[in-house]
C-alpha atoms as a PDB file:
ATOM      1  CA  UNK A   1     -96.362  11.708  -6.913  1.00  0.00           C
ATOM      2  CA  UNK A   2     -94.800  13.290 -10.059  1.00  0.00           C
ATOM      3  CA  UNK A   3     -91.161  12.779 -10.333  1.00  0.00           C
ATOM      4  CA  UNK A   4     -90.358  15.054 -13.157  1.00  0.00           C
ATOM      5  CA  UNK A   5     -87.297  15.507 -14.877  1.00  0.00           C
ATOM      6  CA  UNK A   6     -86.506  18.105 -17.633  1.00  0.00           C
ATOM      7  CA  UNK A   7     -83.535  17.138 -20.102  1.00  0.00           C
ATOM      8  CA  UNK A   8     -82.132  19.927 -22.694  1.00  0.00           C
ATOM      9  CA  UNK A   9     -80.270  18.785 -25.082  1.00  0.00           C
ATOM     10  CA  UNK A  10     -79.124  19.081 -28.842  1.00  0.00           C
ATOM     11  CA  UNK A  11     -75.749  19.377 -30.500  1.00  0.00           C
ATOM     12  CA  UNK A  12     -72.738  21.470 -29.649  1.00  0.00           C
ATOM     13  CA  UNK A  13     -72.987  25.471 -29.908  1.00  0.00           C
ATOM     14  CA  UNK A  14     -76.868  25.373 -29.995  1.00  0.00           C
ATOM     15  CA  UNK A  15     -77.524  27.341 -27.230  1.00  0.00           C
ATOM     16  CA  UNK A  16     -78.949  24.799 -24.826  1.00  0.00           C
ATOM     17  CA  UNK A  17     -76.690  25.819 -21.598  1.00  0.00           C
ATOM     18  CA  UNK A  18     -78.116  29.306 -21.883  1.00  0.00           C
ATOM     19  CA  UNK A  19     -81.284  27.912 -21.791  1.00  0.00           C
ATOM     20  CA  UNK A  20     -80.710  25.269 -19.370  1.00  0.00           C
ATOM     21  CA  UNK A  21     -79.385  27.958 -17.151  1.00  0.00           C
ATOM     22  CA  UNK A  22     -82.355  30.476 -17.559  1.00  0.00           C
ATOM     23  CA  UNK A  23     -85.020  27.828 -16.991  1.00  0.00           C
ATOM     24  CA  UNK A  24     -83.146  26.839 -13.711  1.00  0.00           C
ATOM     25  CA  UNK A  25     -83.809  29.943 -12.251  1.00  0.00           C
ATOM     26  CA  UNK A  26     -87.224  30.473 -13.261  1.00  0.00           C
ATOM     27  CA  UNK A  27     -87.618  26.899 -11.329  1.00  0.00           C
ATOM     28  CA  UNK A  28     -85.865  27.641  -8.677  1.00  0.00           C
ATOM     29  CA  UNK A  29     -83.902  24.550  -9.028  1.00  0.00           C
ATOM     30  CA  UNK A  30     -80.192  22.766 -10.045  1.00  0.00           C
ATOM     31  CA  UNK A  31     -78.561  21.444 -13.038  1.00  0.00           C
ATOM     32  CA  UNK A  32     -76.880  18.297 -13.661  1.00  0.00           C
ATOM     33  CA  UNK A  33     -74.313  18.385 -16.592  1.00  0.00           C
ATOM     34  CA  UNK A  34     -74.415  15.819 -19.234  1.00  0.00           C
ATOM     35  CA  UNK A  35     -71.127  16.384 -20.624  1.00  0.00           C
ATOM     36  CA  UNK A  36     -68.881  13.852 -21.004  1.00  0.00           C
ATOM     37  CA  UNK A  37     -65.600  15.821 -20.126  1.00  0.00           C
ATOM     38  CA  UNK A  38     -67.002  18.954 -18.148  1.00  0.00           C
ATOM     39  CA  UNK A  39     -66.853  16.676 -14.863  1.00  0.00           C
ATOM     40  CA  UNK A  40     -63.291  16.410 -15.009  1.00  0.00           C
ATOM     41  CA  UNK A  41     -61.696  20.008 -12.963  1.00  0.00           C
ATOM     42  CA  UNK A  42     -58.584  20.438 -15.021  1.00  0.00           C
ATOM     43  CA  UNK A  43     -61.036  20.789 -18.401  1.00  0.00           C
ATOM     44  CA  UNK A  44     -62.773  24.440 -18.304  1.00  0.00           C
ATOM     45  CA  UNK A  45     -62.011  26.420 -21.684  1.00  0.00           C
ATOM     46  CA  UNK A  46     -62.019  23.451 -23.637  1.00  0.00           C
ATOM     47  CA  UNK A  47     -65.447  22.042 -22.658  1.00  0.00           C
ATOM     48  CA  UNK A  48     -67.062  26.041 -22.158  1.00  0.00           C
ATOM     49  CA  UNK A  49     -67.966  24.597 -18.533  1.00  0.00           C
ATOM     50  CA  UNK A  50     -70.204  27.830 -17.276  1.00  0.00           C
ATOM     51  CA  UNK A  51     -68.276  30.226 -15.263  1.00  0.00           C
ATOM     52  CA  UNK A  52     -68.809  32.245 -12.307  1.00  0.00           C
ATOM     53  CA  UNK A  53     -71.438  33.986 -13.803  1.00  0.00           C
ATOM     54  CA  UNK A  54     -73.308  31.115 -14.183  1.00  0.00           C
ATOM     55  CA  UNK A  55     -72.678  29.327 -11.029  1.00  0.00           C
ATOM     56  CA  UNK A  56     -73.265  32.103  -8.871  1.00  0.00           C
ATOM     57  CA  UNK A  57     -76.896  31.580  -9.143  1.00  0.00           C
ATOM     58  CA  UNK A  58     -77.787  28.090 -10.497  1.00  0.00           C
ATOM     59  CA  UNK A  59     -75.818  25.471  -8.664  1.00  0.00           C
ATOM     60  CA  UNK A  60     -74.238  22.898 -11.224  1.00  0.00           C
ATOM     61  CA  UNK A  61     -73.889  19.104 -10.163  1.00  0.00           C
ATOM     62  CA  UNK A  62     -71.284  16.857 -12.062  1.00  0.00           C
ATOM     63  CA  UNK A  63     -69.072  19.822 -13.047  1.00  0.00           C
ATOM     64  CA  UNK A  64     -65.354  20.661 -12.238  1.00  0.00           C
ATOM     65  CA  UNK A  65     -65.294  17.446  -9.809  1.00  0.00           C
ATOM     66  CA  UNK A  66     -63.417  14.646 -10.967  1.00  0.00           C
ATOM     67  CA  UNK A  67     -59.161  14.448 -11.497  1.00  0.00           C
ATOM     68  CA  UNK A  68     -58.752  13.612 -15.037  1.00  0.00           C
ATOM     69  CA  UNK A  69     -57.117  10.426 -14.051  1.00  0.00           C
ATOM     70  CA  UNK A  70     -60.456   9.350 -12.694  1.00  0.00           C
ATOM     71  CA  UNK A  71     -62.678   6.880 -14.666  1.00  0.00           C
ATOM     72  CA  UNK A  72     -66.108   7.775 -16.022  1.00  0.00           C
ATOM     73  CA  UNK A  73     -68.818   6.564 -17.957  1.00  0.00           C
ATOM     74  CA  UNK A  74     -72.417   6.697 -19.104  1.00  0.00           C
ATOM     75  CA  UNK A  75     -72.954   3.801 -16.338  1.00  0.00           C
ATOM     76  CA  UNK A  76     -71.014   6.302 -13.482  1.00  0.00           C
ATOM     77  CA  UNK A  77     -73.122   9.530 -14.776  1.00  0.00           C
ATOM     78  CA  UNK A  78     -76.458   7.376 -14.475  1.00  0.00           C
ATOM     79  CA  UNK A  79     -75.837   6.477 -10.988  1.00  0.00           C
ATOM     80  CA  UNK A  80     -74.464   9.759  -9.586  1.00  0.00           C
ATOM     81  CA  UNK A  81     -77.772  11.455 -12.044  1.00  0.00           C
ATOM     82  CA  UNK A  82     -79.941   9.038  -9.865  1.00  0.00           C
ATOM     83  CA  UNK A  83     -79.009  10.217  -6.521  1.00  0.00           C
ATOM     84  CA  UNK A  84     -79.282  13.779  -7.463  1.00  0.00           C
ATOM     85  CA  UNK A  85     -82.326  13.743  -8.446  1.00  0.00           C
ATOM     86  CA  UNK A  86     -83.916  11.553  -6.015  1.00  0.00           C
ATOM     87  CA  UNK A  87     -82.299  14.405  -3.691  1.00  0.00           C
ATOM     88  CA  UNK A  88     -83.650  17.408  -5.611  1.00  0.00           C
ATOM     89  CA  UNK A  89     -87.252  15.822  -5.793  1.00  0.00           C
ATOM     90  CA  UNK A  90     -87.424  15.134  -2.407  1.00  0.00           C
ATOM     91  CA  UNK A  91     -86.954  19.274  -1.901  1.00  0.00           C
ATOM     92  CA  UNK A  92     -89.725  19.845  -3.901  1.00  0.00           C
ATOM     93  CA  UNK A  93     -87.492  20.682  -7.034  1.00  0.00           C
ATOM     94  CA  UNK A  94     -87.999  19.949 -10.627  1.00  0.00           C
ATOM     95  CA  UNK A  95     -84.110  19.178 -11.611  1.00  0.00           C
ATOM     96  CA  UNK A  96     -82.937  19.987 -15.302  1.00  0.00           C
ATOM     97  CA  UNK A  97     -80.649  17.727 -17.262  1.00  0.00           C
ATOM     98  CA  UNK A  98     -78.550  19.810 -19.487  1.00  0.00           C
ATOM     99  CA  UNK A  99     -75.637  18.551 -21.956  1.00  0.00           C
ATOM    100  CA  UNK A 100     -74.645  16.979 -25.692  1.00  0.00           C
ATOM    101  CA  UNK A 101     -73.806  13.148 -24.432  1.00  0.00           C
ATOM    102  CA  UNK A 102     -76.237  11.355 -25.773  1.00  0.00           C
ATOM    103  CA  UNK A 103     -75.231   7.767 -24.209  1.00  0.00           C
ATOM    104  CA  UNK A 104     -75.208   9.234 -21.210  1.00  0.00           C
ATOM    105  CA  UNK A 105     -78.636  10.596 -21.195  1.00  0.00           C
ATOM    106  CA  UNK A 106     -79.782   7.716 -22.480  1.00  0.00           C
ATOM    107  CA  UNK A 107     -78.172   5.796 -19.939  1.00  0.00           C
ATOM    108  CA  UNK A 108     -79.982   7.496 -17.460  1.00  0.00           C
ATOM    109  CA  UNK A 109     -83.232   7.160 -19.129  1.00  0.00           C
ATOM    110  CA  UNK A 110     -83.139   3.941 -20.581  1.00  0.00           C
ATOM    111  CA  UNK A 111     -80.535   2.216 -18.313  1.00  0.00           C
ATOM    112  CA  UNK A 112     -77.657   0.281 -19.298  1.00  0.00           C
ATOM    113  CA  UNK A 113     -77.649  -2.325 -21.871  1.00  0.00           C
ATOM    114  CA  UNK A 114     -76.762  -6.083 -20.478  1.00  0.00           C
ATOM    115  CA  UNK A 115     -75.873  -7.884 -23.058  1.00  0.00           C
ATOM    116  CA  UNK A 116     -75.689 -11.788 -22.087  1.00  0.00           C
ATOM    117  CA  UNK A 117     -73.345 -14.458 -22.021  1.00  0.00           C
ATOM    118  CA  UNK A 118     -69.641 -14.196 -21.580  1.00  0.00           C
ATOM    119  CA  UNK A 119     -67.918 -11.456 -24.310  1.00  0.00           C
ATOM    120  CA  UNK A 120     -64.240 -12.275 -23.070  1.00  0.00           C
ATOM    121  CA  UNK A 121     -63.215 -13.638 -26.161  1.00  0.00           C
ATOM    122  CA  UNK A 122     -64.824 -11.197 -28.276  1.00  0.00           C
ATOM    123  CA  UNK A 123     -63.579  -8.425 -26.504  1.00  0.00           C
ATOM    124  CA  UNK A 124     -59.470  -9.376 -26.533  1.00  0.00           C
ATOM    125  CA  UNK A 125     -60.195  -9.817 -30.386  1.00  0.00           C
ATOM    126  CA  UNK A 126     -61.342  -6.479 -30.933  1.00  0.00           C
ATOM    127  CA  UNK A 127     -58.114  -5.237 -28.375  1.00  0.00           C
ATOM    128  CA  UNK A 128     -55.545  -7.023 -30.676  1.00  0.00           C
ATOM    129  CA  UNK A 129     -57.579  -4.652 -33.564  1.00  0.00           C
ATOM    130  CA  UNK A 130     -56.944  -1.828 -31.262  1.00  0.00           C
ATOM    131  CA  UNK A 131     -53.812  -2.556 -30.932  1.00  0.00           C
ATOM    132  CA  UNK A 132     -52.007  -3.587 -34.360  1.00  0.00           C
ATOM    133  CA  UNK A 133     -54.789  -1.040 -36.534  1.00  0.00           C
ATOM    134  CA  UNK A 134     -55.332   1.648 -33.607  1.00  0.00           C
ATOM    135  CA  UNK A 135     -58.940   3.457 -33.564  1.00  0.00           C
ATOM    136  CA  UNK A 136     -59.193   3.815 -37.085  1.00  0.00           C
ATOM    137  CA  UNK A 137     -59.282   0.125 -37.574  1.00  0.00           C
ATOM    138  CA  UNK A 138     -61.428  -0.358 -35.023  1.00  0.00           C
ATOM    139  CA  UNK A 139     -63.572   2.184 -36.386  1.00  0.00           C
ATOM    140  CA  UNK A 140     -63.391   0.396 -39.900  1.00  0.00           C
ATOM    141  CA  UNK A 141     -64.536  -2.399 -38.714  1.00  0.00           C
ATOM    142  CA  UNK A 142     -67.495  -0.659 -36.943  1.00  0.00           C
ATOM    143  CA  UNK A 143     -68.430   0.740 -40.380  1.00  0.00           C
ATOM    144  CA  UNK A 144     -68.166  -2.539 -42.154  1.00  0.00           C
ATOM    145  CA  UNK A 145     -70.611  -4.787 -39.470  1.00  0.00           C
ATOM    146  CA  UNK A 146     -73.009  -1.937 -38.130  1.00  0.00           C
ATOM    147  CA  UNK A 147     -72.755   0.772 -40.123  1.00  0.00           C
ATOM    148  CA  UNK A 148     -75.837   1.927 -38.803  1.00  0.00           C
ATOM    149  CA  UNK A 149     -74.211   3.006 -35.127  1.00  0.00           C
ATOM    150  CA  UNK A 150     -70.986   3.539 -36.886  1.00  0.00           C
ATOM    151  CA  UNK A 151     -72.611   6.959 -37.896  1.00  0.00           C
ATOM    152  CA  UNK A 152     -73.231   7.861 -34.333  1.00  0.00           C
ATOM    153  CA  UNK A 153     -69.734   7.558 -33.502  1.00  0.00           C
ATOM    154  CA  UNK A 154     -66.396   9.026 -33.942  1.00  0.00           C
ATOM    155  CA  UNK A 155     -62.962   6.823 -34.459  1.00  0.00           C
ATOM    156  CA  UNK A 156     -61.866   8.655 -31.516  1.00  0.00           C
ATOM    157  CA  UNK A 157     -64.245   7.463 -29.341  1.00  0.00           C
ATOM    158  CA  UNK A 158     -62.640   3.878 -29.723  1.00  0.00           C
ATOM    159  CA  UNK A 159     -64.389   2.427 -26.574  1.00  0.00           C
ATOM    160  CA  UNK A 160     -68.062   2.914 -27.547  1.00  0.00           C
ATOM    161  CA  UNK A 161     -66.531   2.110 -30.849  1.00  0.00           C
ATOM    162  CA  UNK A 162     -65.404  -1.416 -29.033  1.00  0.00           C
ATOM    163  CA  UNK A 163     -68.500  -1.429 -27.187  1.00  0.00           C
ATOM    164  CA  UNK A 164     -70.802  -1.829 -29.940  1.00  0.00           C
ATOM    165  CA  UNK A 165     -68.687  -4.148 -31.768  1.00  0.00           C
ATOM    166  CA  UNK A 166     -68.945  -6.375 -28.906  1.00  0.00           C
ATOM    167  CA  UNK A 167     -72.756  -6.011 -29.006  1.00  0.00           C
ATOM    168  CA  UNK A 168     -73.349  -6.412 -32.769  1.00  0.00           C
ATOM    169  CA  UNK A 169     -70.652 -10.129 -32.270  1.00  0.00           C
ATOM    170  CA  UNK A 170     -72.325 -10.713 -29.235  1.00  0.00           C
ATOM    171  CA  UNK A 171     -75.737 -11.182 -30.023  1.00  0.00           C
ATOM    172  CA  UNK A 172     -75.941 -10.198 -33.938  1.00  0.00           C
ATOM    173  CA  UNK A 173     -77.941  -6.679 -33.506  1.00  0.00           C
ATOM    174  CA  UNK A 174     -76.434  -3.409 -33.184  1.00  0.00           C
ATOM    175  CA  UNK A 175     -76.496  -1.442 -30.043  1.00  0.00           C
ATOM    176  CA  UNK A 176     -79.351   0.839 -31.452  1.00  0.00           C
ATOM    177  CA  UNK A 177     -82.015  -2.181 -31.107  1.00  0.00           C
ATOM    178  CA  UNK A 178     -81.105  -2.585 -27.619  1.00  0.00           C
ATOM    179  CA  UNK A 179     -81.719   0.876 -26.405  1.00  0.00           C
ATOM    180  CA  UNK A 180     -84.714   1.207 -28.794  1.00  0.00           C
ATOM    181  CA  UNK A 181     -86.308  -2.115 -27.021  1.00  0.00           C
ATOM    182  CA  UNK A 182     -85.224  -2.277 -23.121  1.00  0.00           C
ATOM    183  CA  UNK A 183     -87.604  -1.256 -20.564  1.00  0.00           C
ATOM    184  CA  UNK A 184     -86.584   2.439 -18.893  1.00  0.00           C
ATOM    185  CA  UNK A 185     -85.274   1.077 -15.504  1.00  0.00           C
ATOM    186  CA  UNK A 186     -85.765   4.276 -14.063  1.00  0.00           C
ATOM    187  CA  UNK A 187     -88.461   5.878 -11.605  1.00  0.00           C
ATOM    188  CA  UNK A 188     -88.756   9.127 -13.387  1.00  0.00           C
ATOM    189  CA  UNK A 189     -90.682  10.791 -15.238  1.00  0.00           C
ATOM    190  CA  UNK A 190     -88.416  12.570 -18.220  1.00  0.00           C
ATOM    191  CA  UNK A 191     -89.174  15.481 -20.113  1.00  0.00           C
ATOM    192  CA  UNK A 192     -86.993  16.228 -23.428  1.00  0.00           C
ATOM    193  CA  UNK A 193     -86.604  19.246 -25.155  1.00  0.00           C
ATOM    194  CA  UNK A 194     -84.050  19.235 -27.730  1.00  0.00           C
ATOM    195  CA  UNK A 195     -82.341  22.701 -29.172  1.00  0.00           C
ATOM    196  CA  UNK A 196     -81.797  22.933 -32.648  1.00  0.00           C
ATOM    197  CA  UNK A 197     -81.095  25.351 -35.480  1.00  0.00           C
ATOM    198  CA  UNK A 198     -80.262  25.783 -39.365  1.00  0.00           C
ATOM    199  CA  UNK A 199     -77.142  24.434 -40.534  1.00  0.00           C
ATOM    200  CA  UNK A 200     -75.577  27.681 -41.263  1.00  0.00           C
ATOM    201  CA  UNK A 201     -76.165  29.945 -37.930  1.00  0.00           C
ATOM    202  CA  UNK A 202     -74.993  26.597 -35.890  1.00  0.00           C
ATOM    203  CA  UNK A 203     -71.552  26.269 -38.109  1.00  0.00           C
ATOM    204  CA  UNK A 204     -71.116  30.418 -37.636  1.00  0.00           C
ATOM    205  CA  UNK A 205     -72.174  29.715 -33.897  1.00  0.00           C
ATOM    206  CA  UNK A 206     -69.333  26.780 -33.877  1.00  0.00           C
ATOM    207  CA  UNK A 207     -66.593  28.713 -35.298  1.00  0.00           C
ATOM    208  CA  UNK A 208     -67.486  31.525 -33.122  1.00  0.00           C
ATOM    209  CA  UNK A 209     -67.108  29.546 -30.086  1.00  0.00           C
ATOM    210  CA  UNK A 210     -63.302  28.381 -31.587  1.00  0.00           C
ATOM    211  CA  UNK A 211     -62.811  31.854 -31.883  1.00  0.00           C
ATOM    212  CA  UNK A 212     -63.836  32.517 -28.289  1.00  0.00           C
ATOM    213  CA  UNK A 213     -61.805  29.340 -27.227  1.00  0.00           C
ATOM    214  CA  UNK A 214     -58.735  30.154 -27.790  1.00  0.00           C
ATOM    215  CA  UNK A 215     -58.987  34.110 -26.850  1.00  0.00           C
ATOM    216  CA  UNK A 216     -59.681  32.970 -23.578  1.00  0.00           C
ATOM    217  CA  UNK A 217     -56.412  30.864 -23.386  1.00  0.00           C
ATOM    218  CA  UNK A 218     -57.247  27.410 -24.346  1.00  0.00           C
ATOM    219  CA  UNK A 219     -53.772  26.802 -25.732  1.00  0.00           C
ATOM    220  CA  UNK A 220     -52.497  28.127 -22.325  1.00  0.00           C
ATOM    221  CA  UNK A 221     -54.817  25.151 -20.714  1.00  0.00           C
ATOM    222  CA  UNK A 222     -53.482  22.665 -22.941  1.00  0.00           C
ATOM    223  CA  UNK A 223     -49.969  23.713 -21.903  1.00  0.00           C
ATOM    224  CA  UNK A 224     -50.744  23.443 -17.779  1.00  0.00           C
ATOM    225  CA  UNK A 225     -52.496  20.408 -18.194  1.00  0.00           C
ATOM    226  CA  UNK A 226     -49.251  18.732 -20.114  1.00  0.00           C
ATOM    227  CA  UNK A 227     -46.426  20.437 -17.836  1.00  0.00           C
ATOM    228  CA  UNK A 228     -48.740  18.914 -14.980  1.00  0.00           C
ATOM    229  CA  UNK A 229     -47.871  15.668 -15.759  1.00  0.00           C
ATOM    230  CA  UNK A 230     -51.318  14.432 -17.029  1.00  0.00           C
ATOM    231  CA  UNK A 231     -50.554  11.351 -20.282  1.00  0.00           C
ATOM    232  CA  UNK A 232     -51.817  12.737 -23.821  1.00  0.00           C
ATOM    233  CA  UNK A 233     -53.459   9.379 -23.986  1.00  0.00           C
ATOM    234  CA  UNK A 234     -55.849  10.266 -21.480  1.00  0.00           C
ATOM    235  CA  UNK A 235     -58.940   9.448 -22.887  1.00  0.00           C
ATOM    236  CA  UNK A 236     -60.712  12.849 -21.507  1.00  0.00           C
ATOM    237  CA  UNK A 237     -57.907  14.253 -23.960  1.00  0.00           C
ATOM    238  CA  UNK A 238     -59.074  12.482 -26.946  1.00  0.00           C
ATOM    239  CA  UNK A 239     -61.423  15.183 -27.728  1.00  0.00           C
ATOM    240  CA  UNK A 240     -62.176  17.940 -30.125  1.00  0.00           C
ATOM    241  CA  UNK A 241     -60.356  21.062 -29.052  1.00  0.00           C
ATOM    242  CA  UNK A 242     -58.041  19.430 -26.629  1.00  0.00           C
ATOM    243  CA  UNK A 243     -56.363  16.584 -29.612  1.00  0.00           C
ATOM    244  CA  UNK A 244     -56.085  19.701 -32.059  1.00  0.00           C
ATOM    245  CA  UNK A 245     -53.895  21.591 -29.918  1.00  0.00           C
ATOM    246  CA  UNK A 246     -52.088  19.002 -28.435  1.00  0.00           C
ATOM    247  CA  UNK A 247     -50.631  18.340 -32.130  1.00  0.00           C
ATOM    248  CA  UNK A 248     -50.202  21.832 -32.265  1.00  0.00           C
ATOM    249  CA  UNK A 249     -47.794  22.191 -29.307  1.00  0.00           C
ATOM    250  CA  UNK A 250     -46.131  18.869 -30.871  1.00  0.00           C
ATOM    251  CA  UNK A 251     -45.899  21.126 -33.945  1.00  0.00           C
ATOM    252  CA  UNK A 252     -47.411  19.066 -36.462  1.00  0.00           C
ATOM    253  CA  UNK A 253     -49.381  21.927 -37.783  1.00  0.00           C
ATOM    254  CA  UNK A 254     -49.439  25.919 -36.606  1.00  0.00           C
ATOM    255  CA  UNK A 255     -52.151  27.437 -34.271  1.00  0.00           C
ATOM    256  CA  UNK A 256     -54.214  28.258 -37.967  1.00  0.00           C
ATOM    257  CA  UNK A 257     -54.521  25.201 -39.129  1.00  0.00           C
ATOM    258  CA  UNK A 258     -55.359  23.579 -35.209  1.00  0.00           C
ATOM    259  CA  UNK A 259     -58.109  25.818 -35.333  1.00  0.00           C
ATOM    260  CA  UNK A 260     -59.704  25.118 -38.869  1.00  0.00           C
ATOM    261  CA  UNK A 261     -59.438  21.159 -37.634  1.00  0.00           C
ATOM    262  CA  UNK A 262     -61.168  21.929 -34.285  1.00  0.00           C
ATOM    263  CA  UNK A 263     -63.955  23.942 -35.793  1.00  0.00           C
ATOM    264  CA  UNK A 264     -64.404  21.066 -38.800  1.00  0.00           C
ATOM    265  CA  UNK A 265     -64.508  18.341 -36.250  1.00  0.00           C
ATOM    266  CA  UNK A 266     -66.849  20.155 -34.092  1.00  0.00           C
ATOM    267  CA  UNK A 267     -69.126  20.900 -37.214  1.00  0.00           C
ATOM    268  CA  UNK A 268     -68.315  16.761 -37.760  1.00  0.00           C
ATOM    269  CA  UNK A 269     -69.561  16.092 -33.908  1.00  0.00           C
ATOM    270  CA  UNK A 270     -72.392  18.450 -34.188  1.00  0.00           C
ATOM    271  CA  UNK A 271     -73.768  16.307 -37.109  1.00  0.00           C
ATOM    272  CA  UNK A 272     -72.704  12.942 -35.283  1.00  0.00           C
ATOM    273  CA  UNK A 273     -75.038  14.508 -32.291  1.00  0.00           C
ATOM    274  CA  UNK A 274     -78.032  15.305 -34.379  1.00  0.00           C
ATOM    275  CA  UNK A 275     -78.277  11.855 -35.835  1.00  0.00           C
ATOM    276  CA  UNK A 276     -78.041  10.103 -32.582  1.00  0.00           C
ATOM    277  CA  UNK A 277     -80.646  12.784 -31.176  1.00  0.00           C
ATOM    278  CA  UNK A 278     -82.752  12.507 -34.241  1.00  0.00           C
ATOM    279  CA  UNK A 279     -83.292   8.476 -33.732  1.00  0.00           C
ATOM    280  CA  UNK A 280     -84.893   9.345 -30.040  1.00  0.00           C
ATOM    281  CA  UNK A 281     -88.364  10.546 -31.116  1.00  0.00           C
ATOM    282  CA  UNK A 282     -88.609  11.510 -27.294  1.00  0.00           C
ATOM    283  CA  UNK A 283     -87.421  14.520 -27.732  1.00  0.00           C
ATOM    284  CA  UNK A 284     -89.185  17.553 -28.277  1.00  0.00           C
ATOM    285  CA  UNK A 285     -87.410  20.084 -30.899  1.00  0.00           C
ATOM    286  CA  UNK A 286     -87.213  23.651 -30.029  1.00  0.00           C
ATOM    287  CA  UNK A 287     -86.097  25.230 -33.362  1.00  0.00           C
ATOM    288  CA  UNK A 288     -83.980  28.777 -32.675  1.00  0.00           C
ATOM    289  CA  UNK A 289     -83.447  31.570 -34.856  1.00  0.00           C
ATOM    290  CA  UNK A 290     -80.080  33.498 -34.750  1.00  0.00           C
ATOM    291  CA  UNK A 291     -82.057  36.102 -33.070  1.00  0.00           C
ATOM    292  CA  UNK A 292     -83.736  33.918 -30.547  1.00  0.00           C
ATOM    293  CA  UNK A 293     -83.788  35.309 -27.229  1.00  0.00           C
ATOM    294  CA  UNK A 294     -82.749  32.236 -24.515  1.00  0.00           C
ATOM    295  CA  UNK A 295     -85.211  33.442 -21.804  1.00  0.00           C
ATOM    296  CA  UNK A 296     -88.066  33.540 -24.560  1.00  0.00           C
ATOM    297  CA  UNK A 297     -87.367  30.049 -24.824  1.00  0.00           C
ATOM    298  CA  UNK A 298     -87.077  28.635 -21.355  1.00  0.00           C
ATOM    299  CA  UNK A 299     -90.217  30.397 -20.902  1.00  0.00           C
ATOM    300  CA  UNK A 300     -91.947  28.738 -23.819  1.00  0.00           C
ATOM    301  CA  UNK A 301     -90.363  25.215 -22.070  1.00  0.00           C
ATOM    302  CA  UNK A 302     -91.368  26.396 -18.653  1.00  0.00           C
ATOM    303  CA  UNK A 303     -95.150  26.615 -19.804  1.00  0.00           C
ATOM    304  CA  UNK A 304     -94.648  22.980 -21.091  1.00  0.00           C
ATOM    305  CA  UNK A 305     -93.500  21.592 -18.442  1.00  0.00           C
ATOM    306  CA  UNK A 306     -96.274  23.252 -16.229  1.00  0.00           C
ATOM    307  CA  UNK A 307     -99.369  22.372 -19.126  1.00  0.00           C
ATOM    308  CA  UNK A 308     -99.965  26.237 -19.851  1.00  0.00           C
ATOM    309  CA  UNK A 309     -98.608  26.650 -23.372  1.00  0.00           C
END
């Protein structure tokens, strides 16, 4: 029996929950979001997690679920993906995989890398780093001994930052050869499609979105999400859009300049995404013009899946 499994993916602002979402319905199926910070409930504006108008006809797994004090991981998103889809397949269903983490989908598709022997000592090492240099140390370090994932990564992200350290001191090859050469523990059969576009309409598409973020209150999220007691060192805070105004409203800069840093660090991630996505040669490229029309293209991905292109 076929166990298929579509993935859309591709960098920020490309479009891909638009088409994720119109390819769900001609499917009659579900979606399962691989975002890394849409799961948590408190985190909507921030991490354009689809709306009503979305939801209201495609039903959305891993979305709006978690408290942000909650822990998760590529490892957690792998297992709850599993289950899913083992329950969607068993309706019949041909369940879509739709977001820009790219560990996480590879998680899921590749499983999660065991590296042997004991890393204890390796891993307080790199904490003391952490501690007396903070994430750009850590992150310097990344750059000096595997520069190679270092460009997949952002200082920010200081745990897959310590994570690959600890792989690369571990066993003397960077986390990139592992997922390159396991075996995909998985019982699926995936299909990726991967959105991209030019450079220029997906920085206008970017800064558009910034625009759109903060019309729709994303300073005003910031704000509840602080007065409800939630740490700014929250990890799930760490991220583009939600660090930017957080300095902001700790008036290190004014709402201008938190918006030029959001949209350059998105432009920043979006390039960070396409490198990581670009190593995968899994992945089949949809290339959209600014004109492209969304349910164009999950048709054209819809006659892929189903051998009728």
């Amino acid at each position: 029996m076929e166990r298929q499994v579509v993935i859309i993916t591709g960098p920020t602002a490309s479009g891909k929950s638009e088409i994720a979402f119109q390819l769900a319905r001609k499917l009659d199926t579900e979606i399962i979001s691989a975002d890394s910070r849409q799961i948590f409930d408190i985190l909507e504006i921030g991490t354009a997690r689809p709306g009503p108008e979305k939801t209201g006809k495609v039903k959305y797994h891993l979305s709006g679920i978690l408290d942000l004090n909650e822990p998760y991981n590529a490892a957690k998103f792998a297992e709850r993906s599993k289950k899913i889809l083992d329950e969607l397949l068993v309706k019949g269903k041909i369940p879509i995989i739709e977001g820009g983490a790219g560990l996480y989908i590879r998680a899921l598709v590749d499983g999660i890398i065991d590296v042997p022997g004991d890393i204890t000592e390796i891993r307080e090492e790199l904490k003391v780093v952490l501690k007396e240099k903070g994430k750009e140390g850590l992150y310097s370090l990344l750059v000096q001994e595997d520069p190679e994932s270092a460009e997949t990564m952002l200082p920010q992200n200081w745990q897959r930052v310590l994570r690959a350290l600890e792989v690369k001191r571990s066993t003397g090859k960077p986390i990139g050869w592992f997922h390159k050469n396991q075996q995909e523990s998985t019982q699926f059969e995936f299909i990726q499609f991967g959105i991209s576009r030019n450079r220029s309409d997906l920085y206008d598409r970017i800064n558009h979105r910034v625009d759109e973020m903060i019309r729709n209150g994303l300073v005003d999220e910031v704000k509840k999400i602080l007065n409800s007691g939630y740490s700014r060192e929250i990890n799930a805070l760490n991220t583009v859009g939600y660090k930017e105004i957080i300095q902001f409203l700790d008036k290190e800069f004014d709402l201008e300049k938190a918006v030029e840093l959001i949209e350059r660090n998105s432009r920043r991630y979006a390039k960070r995404q396409l490198t990581w996505f670009n190593a995968d040669k899994r992945i089949n490229w949809i290339a959209l013009a600014p004109d492209s029309d969304y349910e164009k293209t999950a048709q054209i991905i819809y006659n892929k899946i189903h051998g009728t292109e």
